[in-house]
Structure formats: structure tokens, C-alpha cells
Protein backbone atom coordinates (compact mmCIF):
# COMPACT_ATOMS: atom_id res chain seq x y z
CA UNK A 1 15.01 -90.96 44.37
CA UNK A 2 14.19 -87.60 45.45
CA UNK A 3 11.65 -85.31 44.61
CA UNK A 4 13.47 -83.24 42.68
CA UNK A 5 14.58 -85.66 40.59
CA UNK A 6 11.11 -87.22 40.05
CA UNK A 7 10.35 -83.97 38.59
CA UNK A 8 12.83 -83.91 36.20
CA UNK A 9 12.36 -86.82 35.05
CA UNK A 10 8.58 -86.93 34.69
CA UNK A 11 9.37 -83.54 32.58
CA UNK A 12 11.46 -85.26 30.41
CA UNK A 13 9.05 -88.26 29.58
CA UNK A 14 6.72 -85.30 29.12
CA UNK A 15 8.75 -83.45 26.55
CA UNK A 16 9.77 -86.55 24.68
CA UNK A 17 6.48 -87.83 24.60
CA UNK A 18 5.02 -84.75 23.06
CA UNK A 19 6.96 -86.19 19.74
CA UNK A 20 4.44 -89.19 19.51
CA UNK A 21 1.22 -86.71 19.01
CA UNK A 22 0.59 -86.52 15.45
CA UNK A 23 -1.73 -83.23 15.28
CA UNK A 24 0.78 -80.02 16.00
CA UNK A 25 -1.77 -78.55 18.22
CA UNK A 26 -1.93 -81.47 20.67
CA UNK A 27 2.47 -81.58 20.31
CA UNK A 28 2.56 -78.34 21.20
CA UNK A 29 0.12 -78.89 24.53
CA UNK A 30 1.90 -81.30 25.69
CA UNK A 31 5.33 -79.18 25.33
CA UNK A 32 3.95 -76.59 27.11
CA UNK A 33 3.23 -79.17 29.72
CA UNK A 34 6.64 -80.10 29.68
CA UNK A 35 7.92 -77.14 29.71
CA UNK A 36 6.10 -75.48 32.55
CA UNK A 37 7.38 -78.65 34.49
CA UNK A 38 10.67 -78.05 33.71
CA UNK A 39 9.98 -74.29 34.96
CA UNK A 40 9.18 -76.10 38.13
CA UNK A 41 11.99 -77.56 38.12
CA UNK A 42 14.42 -75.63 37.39
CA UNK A 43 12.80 -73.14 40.22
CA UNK A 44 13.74 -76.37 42.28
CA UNK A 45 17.06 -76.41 41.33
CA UNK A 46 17.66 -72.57 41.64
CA UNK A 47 19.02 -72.67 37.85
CA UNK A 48 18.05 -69.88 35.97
CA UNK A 49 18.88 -71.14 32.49
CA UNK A 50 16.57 -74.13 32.60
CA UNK A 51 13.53 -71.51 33.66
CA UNK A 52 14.75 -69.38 31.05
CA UNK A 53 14.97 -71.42 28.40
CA UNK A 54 11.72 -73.40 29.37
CA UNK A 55 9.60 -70.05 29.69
CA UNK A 56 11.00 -69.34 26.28
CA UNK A 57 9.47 -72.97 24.83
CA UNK A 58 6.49 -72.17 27.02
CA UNK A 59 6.26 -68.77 25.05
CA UNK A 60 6.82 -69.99 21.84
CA UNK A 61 4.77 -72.99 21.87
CA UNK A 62 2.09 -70.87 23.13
CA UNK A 63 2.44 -68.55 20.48
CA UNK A 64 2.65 -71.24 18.02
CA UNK A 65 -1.24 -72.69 19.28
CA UNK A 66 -2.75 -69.30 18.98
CA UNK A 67 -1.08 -68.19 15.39
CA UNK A 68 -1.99 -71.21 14.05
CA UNK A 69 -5.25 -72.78 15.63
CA UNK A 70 -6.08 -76.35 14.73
CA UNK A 71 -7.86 -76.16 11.32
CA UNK A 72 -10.48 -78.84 10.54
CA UNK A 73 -9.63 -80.85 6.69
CA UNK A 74 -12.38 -80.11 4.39
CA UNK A 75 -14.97 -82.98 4.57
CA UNK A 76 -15.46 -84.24 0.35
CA UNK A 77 -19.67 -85.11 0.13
CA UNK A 78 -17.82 -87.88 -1.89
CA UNK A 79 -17.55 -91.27 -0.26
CA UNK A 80 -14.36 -91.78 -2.80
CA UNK A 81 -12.46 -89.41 -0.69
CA UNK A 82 -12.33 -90.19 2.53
CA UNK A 83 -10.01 -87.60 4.93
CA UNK A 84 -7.74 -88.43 7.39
């Protein structure tokens, strides 16, 4: 297997793996991971839509994190409700 093609595929366990994060914050990391991989990548391959469209996820995912930073639930002083 070449390099290359290590690359790609290690970005696409990355990407798909994101999905199993349950908290959008840590989904979103790992996209970003993914994605700047794939930027890699597609650098690699000297294909301009994959670093497009990969700096665009790495954008938006990006922007996503720092609209919406990871709030903590509300803690209940009640033992009755306990919070996920």
C-alpha cells in the first residue's frame, strides 16, 4: 500500500469515527481532524476539490466549536435528579 493511500484511508476511519462521539464538541474535533487529513491528502493527490471541500468542513466545523462552545448541564442539589 502506498503512502498516499495510507493517508486516505486513515482520514476516512477518522471522519467516520467522528460519528461514534456523543458530545458535538468532541464530533466536531475529530472532523476537523479528519478533515485537515484529507487536506493533506488531497495536497498529495494534487486534487483541488478534495482540499476545497475539506477546508470548507475544516471551516465550518471550526466555526461550529466556537459559536457554540460546550455548555456544562445544570447540576440539580437533588440526588433524585441525577444528569447525564
Amino acid at each position: 500500500m502506498r503512502l498516499v493511500d495510507l493517508i486516505g484511508w486513515t482520514a476516512t476511519a477518522v471522519f467516520v469515527g467522528s460519528y461514534a462521539f456523543r458530545h458535538p464538541d468532541r464530533l466536531r474535533q475529530a472532523q476537523m481532524v479528519g478533515a485537515a487529513i484529507w487536506v493533506g491528502y488531497g495536497v498529495l493527490m494534487q486534487a483541488p476539490p478534495i482540499i476545497v471541500a475539506n477546508l470548507l468542513v475544516l471551516g465550518a466545523a471550526g466555526w461550529a466549536s466556537w459559536r457554540q462552545p460546550h455548555r456544562r448541564p445544570e447540576v440539580s442539589a437533588s440526588p433524585a435528579r441525577m444528569v447525564d
